[in-house]
Each structure stands twice: as C-alpha cells, then as structure tokens.
Protein backbone atom coordinates (compact mmCIF):
# COMPACT_ATOMS: atom_id res chain seq x y z
CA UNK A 1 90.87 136.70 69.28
CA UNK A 2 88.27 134.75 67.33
CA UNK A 3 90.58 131.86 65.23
CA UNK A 4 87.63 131.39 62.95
CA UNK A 5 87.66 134.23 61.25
CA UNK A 6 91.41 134.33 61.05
CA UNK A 7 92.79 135.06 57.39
CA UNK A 8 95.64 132.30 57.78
CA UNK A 9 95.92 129.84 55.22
CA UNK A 10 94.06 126.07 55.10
CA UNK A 11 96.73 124.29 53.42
CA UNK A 12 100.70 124.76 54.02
CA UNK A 13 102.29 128.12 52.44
CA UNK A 14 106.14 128.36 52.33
CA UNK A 15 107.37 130.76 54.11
CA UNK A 16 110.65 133.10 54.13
CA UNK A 17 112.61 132.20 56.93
CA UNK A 18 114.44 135.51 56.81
CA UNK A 19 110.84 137.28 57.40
CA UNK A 20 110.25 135.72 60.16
CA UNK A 21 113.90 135.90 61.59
CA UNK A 22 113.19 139.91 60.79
CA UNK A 23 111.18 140.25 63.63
CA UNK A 24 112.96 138.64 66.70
CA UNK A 25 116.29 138.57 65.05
CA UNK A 26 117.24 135.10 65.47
CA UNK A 27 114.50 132.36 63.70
CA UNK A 28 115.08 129.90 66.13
CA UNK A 29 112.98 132.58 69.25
CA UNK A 30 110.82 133.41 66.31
CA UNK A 31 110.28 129.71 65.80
CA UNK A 32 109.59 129.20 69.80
CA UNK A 33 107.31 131.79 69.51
CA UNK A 34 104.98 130.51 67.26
CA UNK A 35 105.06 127.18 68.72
CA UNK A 36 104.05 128.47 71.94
CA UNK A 37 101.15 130.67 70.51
CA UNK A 38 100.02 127.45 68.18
CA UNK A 39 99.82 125.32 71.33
CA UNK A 40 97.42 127.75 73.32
CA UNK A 41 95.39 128.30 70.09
CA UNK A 42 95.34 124.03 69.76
CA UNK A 43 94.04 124.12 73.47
CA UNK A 44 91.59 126.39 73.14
CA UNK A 45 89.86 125.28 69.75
CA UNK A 46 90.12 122.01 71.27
CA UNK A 47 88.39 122.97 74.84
CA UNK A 48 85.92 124.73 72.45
CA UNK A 49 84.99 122.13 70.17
CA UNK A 50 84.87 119.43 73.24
CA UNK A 51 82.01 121.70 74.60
CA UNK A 52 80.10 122.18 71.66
CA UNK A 53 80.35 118.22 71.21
CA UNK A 54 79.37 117.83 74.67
CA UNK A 55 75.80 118.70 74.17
CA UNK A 56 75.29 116.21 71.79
CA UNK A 57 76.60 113.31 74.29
CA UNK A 58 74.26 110.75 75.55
CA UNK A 59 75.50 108.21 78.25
CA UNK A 60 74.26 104.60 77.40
CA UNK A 61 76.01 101.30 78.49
CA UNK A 62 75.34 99.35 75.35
CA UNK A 63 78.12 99.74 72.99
CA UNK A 64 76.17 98.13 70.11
CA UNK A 65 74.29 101.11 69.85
CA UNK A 66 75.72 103.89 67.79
CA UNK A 67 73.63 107.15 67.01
CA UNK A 68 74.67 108.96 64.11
CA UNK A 69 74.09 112.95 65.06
CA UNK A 70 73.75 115.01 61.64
CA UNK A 71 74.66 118.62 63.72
CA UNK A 72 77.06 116.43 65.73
CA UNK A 73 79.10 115.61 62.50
CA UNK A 74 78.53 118.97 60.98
CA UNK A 75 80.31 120.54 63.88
CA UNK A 76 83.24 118.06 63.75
CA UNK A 77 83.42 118.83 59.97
CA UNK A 78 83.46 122.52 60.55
CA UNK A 79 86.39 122.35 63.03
CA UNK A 80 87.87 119.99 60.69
CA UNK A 81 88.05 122.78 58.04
CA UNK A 82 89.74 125.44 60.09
CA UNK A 83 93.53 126.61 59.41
CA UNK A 84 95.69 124.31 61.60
CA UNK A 85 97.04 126.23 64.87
CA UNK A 86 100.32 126.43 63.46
CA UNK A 87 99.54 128.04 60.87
CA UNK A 88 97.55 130.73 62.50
CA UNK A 89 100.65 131.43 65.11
CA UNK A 90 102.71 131.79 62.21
CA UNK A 91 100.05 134.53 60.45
CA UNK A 92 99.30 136.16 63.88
CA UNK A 93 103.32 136.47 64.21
CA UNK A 94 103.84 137.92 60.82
CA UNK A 95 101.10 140.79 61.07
CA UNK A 96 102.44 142.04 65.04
CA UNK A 97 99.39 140.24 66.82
CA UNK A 98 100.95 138.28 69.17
CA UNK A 99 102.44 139.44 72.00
CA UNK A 100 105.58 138.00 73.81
CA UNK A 101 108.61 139.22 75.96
CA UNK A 102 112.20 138.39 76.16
CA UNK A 103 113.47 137.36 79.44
CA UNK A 104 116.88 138.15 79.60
CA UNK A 105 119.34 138.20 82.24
CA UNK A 106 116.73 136.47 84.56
CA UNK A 107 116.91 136.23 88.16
CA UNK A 108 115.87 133.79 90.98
CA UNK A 109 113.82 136.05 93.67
CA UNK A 110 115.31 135.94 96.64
CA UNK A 111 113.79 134.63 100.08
C-alpha cells in the first residue's frame, strides 16, 4: 500500500467510537488493531524517508561545518506533511483494508 496517496486526514478528526467498535465488536481489539497497523506504517515511512535522506549524507569530521541541502529539506518537509500513521490505521481500519486475525483459544505446540 502506498501511504502517500492515502485519503486519511492531516489534522485529528473525531471519531465514533461505536463505528469502530462495529467492526471487531469490542473497541478496545479494534483499538489494538490500529495501533499495531500505525506502528508498521511509522516503521516503514520512517525506513523510507531514512533512505531517501541517506543520499544526501556526507561524512565530514568538522562539526563547524553545516551544509544546508535545499532537496534535503524539501524531502523532510514533504514527509513532514503526510497524515500521521495513526491516523492512516484508523482510515485503513474503517474502509476493510487491513487485515488481522483473532487468535482465540491458542495453543502451545507441542514437542
């Protein structure tokens, strides 16, 4: 799924706890669920915007020095402006796009 283009919200929406609670029947899993899917999205915006950043690292020893990168800051700005990764889990989890699985009853395999 490509979070950019994701039709969530940039700024905080309030939200019908009994919508969400529809779903999974209890808001509490619902809840869990979305906080589970918002940390993977976190991880991989931030693994993606690390490596974009990456390119525009140089290496030098003198800390005086400080470069100002005009793309470099762009980028950061662009991430900046993306929906927070809780609010896309909460947007993927109202429109079915996020798949999960109860485990119920769960048992320790045996040796």
């Amino acid at each position: 799924m490509d979070f950019k283009k994701s039709d969530a919200p940039v700024t905080t929406v309030t939200r019908n706890i009994l919508e969400l609670a529809k779903k999974t029947g209890n808001i509490y899993e619902a809840v869990v669920i979305c906080s589970k899917y918002s940390n993977q999205v976190n991880a991989e915006l931030r693994k993606e915007l690390y490596e974009k950043l990456e390119e525009f690292a140089t290496y030098n020893d003198n800390l005086e020095e400080v470069h100002e990168n005009r793309e470099q800051i762009e980028v950061s700005r662009y991430y900046e402006k993306l929906p927070k990764p809780s609010l896309i889990a909460v947007e993927e989890f109202l429109h079915d796009n996020i798949y999960y699985t109860r485990v119920e009853n769960a048992t320790e395999p045996e040796e």
